[in-house]
Structures are given as structure tokens and as C-alpha cells.
N, C-alpha and C. Protein backbone atom coordinates (compact mmCIF):
# COMPACT_ATOMS: atom_id res chain seq x y z
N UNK A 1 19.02 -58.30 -55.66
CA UNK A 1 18.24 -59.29 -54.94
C UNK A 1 18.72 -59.32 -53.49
N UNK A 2 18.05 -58.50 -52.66
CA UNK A 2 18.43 -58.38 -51.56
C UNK A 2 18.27 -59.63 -50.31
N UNK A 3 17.54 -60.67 -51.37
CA UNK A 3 17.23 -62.15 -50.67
C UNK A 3 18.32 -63.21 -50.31
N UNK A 4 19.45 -62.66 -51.28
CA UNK A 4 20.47 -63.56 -50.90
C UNK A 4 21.34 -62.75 -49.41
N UNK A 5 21.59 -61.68 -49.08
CA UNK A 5 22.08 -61.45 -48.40
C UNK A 5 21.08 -61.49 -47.44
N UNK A 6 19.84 -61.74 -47.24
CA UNK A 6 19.63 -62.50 -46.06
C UNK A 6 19.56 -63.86 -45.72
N UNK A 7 19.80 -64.49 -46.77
CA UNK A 7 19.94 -66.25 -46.65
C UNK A 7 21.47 -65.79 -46.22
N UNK A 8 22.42 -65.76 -46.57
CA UNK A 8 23.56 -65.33 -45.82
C UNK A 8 23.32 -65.17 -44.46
N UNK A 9 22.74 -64.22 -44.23
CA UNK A 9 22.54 -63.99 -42.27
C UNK A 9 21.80 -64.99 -42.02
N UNK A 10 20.95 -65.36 -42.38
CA UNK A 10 20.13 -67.01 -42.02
C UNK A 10 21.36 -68.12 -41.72
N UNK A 11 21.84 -68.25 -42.77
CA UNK A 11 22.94 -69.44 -42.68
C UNK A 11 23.86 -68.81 -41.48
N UNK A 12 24.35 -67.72 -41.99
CA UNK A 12 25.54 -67.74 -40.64
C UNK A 12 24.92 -68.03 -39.11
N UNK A 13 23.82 -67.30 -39.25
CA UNK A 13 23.09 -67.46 -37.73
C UNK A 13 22.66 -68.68 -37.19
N UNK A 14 22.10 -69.59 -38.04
CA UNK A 14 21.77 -70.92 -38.12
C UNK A 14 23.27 -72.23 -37.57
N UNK A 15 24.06 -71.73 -38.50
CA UNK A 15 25.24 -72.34 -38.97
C UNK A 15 26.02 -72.23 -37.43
N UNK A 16 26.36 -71.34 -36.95
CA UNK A 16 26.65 -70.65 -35.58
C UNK A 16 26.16 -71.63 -34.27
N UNK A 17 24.85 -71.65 -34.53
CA UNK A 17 24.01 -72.00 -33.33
C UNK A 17 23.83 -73.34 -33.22
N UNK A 18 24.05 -73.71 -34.47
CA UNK A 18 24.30 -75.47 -35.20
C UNK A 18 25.41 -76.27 -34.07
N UNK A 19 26.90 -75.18 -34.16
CA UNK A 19 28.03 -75.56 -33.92
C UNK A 19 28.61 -77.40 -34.21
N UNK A 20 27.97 -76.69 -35.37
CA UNK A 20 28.72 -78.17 -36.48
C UNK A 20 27.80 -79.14 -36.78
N UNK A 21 26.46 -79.37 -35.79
CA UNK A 21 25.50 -80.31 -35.93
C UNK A 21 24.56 -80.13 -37.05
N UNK A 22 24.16 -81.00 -37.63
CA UNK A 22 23.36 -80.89 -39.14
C UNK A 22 22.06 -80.20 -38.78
N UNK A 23 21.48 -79.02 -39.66
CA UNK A 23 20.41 -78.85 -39.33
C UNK A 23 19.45 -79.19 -40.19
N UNK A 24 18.12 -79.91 -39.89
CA UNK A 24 17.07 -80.39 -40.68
C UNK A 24 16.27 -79.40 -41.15
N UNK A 25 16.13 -78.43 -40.24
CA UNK A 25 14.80 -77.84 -40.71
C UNK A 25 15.20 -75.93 -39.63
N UNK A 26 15.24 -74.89 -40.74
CA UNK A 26 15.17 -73.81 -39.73
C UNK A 26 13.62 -72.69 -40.20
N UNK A 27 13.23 -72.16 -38.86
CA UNK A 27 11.89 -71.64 -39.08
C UNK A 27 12.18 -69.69 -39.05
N UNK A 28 11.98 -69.23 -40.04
CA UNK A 28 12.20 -67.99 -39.57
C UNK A 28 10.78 -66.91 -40.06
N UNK A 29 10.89 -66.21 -39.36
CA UNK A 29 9.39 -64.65 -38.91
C UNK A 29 10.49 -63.78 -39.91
N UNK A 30 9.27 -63.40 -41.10
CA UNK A 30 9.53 -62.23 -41.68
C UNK A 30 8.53 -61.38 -42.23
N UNK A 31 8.42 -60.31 -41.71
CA UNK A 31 7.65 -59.34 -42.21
C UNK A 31 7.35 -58.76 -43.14
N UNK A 32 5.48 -58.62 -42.98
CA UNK A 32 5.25 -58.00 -45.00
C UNK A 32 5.72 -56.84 -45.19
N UNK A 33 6.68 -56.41 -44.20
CA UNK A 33 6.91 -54.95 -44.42
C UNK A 33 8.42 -54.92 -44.80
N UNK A 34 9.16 -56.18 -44.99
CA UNK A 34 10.42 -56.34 -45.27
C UNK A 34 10.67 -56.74 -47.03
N UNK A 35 9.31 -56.94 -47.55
CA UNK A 35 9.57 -56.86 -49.02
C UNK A 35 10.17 -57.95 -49.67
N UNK A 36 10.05 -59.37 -48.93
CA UNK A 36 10.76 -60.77 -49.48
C UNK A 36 10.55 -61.43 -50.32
N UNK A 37 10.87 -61.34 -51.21
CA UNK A 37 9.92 -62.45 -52.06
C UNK A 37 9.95 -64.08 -51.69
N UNK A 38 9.11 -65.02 -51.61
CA UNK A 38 9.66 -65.88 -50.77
C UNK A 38 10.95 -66.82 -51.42
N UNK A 39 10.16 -67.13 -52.75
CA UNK A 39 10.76 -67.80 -53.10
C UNK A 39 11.93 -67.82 -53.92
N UNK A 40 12.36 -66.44 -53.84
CA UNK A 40 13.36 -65.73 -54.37
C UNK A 40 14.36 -66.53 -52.70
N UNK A 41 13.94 -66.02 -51.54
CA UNK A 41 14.68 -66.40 -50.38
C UNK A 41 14.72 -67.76 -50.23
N UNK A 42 13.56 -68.84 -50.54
CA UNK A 42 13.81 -70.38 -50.33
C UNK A 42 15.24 -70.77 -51.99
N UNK A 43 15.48 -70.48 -53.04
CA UNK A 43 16.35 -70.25 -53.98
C UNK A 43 17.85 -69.97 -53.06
N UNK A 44 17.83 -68.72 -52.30
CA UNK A 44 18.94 -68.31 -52.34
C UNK A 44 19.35 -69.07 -50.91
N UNK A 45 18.31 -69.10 -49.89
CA UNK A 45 18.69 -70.05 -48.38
C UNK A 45 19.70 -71.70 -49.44
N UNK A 46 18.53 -71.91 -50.35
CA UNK A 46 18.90 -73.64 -50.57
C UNK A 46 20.82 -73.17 -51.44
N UNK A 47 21.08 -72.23 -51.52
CA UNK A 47 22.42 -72.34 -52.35
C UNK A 47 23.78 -71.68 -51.60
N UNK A 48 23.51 -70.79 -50.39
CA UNK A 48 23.85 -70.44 -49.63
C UNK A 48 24.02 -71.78 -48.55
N UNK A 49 23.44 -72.62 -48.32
CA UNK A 49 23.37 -73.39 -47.53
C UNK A 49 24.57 -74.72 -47.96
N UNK A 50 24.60 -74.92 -49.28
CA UNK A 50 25.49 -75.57 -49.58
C UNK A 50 26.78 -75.69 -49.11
N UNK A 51 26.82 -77.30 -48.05
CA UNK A 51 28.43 -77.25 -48.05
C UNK A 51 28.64 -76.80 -46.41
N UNK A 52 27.35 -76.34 -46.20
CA UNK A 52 27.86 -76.23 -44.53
C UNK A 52 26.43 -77.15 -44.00
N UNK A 53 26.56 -76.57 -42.42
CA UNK A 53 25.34 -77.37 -41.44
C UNK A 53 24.31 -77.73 -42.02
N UNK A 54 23.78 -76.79 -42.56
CA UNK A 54 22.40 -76.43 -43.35
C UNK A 54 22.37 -76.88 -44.71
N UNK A 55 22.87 -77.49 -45.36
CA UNK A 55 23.07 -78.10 -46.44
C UNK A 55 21.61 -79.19 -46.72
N UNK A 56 20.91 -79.12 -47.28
CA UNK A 56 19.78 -79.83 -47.44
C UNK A 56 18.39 -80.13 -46.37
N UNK A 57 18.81 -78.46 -45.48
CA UNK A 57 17.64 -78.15 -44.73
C UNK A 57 16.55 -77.87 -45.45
N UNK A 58 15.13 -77.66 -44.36
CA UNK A 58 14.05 -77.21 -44.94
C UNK A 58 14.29 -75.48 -44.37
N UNK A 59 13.28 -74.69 -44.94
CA UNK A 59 13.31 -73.76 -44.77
C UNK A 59 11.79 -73.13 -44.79
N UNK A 60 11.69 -72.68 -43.45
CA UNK A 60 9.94 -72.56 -43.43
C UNK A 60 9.93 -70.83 -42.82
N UNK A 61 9.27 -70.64 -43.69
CA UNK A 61 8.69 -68.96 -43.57
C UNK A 61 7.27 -68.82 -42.77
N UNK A 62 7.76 -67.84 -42.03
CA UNK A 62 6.46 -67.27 -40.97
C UNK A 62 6.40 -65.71 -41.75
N UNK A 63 4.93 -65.75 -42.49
CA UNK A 63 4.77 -64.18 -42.55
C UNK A 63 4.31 -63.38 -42.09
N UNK A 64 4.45 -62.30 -41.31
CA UNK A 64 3.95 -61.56 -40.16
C UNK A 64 3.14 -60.49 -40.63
N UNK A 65 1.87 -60.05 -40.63
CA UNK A 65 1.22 -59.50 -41.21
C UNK A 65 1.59 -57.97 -40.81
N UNK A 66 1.80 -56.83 -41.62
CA UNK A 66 2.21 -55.52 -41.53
C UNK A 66 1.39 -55.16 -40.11
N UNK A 67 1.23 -54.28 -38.75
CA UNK A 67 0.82 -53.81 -37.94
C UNK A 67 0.67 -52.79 -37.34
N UNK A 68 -0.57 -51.78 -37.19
CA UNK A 68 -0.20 -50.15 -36.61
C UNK A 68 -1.20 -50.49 -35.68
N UNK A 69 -0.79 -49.51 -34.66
CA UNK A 69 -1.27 -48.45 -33.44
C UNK A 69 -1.82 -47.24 -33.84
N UNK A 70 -2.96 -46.76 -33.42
CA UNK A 70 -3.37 -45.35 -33.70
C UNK A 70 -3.22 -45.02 -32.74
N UNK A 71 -2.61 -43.64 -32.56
CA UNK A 71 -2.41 -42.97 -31.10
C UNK A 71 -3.44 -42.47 -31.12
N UNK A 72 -4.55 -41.93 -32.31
CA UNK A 72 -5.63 -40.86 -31.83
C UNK A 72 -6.98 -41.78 -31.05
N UNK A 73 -7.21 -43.18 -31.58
CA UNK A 73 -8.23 -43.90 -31.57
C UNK A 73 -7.76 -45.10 -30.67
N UNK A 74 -6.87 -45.27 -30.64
CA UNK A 74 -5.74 -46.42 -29.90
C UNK A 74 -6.37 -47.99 -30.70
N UNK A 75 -6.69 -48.02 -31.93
CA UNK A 75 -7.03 -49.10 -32.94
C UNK A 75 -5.60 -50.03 -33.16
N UNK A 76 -5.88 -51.05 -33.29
CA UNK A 76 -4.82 -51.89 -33.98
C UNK A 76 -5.61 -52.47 -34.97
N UNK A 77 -4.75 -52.41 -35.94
CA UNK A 77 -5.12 -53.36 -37.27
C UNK A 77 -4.31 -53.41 -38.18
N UNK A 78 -4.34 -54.62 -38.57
CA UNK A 78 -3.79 -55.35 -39.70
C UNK A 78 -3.38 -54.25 -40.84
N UNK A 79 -2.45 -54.06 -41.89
CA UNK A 79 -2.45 -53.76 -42.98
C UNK A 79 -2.15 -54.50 -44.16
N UNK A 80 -2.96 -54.23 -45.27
CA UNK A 80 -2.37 -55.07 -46.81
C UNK A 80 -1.66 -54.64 -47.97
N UNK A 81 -1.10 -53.36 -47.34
CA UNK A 81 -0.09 -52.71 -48.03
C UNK A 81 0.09 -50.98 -47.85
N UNK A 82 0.74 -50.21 -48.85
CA UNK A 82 0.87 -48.78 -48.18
C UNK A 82 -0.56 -48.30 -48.89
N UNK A 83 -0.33 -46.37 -48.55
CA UNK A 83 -0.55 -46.46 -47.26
C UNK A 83 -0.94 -46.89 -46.25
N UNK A 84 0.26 -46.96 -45.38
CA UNK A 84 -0.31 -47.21 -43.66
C UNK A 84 -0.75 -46.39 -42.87
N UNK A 85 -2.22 -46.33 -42.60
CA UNK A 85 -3.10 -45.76 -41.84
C UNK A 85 -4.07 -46.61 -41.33
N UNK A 86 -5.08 -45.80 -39.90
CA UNK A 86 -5.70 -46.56 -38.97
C UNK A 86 -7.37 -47.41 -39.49
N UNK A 87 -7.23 -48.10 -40.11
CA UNK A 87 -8.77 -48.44 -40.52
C UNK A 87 -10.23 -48.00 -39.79
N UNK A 88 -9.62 -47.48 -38.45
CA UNK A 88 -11.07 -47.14 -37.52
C UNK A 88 -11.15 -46.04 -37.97
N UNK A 89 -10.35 -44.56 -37.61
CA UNK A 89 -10.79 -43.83 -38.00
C UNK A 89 -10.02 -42.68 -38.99
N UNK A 90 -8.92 -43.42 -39.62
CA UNK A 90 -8.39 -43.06 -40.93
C UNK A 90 -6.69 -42.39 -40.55
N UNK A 91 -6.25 -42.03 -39.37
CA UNK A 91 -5.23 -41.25 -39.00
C UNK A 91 -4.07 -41.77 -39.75
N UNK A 92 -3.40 -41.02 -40.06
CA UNK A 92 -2.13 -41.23 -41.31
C UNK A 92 -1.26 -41.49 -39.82
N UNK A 93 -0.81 -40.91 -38.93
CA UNK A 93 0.05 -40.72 -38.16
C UNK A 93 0.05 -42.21 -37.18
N UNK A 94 0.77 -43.33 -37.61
CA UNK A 94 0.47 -44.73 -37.08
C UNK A 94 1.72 -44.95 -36.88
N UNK A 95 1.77 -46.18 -35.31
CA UNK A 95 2.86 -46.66 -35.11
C UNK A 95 3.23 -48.06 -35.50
N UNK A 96 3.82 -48.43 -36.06
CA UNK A 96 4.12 -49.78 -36.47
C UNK A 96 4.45 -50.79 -35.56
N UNK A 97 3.65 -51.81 -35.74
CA UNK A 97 4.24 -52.60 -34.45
C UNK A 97 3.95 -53.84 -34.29
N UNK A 98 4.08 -53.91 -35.91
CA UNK A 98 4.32 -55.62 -36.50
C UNK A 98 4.38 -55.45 -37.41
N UNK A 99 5.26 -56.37 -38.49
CA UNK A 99 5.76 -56.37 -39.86
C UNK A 99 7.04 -56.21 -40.22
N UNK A 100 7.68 -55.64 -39.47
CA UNK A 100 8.90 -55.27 -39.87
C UNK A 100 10.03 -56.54 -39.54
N UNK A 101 9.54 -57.72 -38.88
CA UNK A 101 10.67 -58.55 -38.06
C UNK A 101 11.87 -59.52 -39.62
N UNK A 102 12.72 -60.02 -38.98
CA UNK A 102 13.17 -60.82 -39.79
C UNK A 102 13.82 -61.21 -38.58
N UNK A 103 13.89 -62.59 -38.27
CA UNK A 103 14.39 -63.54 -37.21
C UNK A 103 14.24 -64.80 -37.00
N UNK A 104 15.19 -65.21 -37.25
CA UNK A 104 15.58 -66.48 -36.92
C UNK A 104 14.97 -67.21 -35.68
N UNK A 105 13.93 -67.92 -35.85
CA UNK A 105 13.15 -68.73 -34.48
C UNK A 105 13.54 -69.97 -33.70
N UNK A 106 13.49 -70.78 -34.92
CA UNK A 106 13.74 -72.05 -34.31
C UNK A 106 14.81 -72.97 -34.95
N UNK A 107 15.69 -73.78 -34.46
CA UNK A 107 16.70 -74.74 -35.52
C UNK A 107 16.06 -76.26 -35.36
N UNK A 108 15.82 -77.02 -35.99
CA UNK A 108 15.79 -78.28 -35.31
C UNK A 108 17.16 -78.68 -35.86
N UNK A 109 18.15 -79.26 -34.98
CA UNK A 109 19.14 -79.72 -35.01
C UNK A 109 19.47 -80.91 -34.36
N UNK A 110 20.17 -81.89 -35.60
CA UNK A 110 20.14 -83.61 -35.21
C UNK A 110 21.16 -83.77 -34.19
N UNK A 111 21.39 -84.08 -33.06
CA UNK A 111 22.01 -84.67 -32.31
C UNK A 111 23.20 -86.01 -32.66
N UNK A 112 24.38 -85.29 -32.93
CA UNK A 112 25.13 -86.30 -32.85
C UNK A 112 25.74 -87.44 -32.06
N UNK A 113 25.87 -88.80 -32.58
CA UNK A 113 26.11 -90.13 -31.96
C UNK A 113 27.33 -89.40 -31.10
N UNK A 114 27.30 -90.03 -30.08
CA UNK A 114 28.41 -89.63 -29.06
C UNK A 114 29.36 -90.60 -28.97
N UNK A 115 30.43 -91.23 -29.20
CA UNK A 115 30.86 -92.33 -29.24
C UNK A 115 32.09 -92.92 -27.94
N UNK A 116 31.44 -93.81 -27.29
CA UNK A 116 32.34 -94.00 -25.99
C UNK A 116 33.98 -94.70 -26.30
N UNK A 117 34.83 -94.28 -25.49
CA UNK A 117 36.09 -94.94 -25.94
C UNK A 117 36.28 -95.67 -24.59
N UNK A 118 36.79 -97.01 -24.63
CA UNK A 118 37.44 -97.56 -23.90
C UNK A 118 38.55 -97.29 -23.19
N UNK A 119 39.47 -97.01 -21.96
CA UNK A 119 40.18 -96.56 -21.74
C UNK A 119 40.63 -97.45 -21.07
């Protein structure tokens, strides 16, 4: 289950950027070309998360739809699985150039009370 070792890089990356502050909610872009199952990854984010920043965050998935370039036709379009080839005019030989991402976007992170001392 290659889902937990990216809730791992989620958390550390999250956890990192946190620098100790609780996070509510992190948003991450992953591609249909990265093979996630989601909810195999919302499972392994929620147990991985335990015990640090991220401990009873949400976890919201962006899925990025697979993407080629035809060099012969210069087409872009969408794909819904393999083969990847150009829907205009069929060329096997395509450049990819969406689908593949996995990245960490956004944290919302709570702001801690600052507390003044008297001196």
C-alpha cells in the first residue's frame, strides 16, 4: 500500500510547515496518473497523523485529470486511462503534462494565543 508512505510525506511536509501549530485542514493535488486510491490515503493520512500537528485534520484531495500534448497535431486532451494517446488524431507518441502531480497546496493552520508577560 503505497498510500501510507505518502501520508508519511504529507504529514512530514505539513507537520514541518505547521512548526508546531495545529493544523485543521490540509489540501493536496494528486494525479490520476499516480494510482491513489483515495480512501486507502484519507485511512492512512488519518493514522499517520496521530499524535502530531495534524492530528484530527481534514484532508481534502484535488484530482488532477491525466494530460497529453500531441506534438504531431499540437491537441491537448484529457485522458481516462491507458493507453495514452492524442484523441484528435490518434498519435501514440504524447507528452504528458498533467496527472502525474502529488503536492502539498495549502495548510490552514490555527494561530496560536500569544500570551503577554508583564515585566
Amino acid at each position: 500500500m503505497h498510500e501510507l508512505a505518502i501520508a508519511e510525506a504529507i504529514v512530514a511536509i505539513a507537520d514541518r510547515h505547521a512548526r508546531g501549530r495545529p493544523v485543521s485542514r490540509v489540501e493536496v493535488a494528486v494525479g490520476h496518473l499516480r494510482q491513489v486510491v483515495p480512501s486507502a490515503l484519507e485511512f492512512a493520512f488519518e493514522l499517520t497523523a496521530k499524535g502530531t500537528s495534524l492530528d484530527g485534520a481534514e484532508l481534502v484531495l484535488r484530482v488532477v485529470p491525466a494530460t497529453v500534448s500531441c506534438p504531431r497535431c499540437a491537441a491537448v486532451s484529457e485522458q481516462d486511462g491507458f493507453p495514452l494517446r492524442c484523441r484528435s488524431c490518434g498519435e501514440w507518441d504524447v507528452e504528458i503534462v498533467a496527472g502525474e502531480e502529488l503536492q502539498v497546496e495549502s495548510l490552514d493552520v490555527e494561530e496560536q494565543e500569544r500570551i503577554a508577560y508583564d515585566r
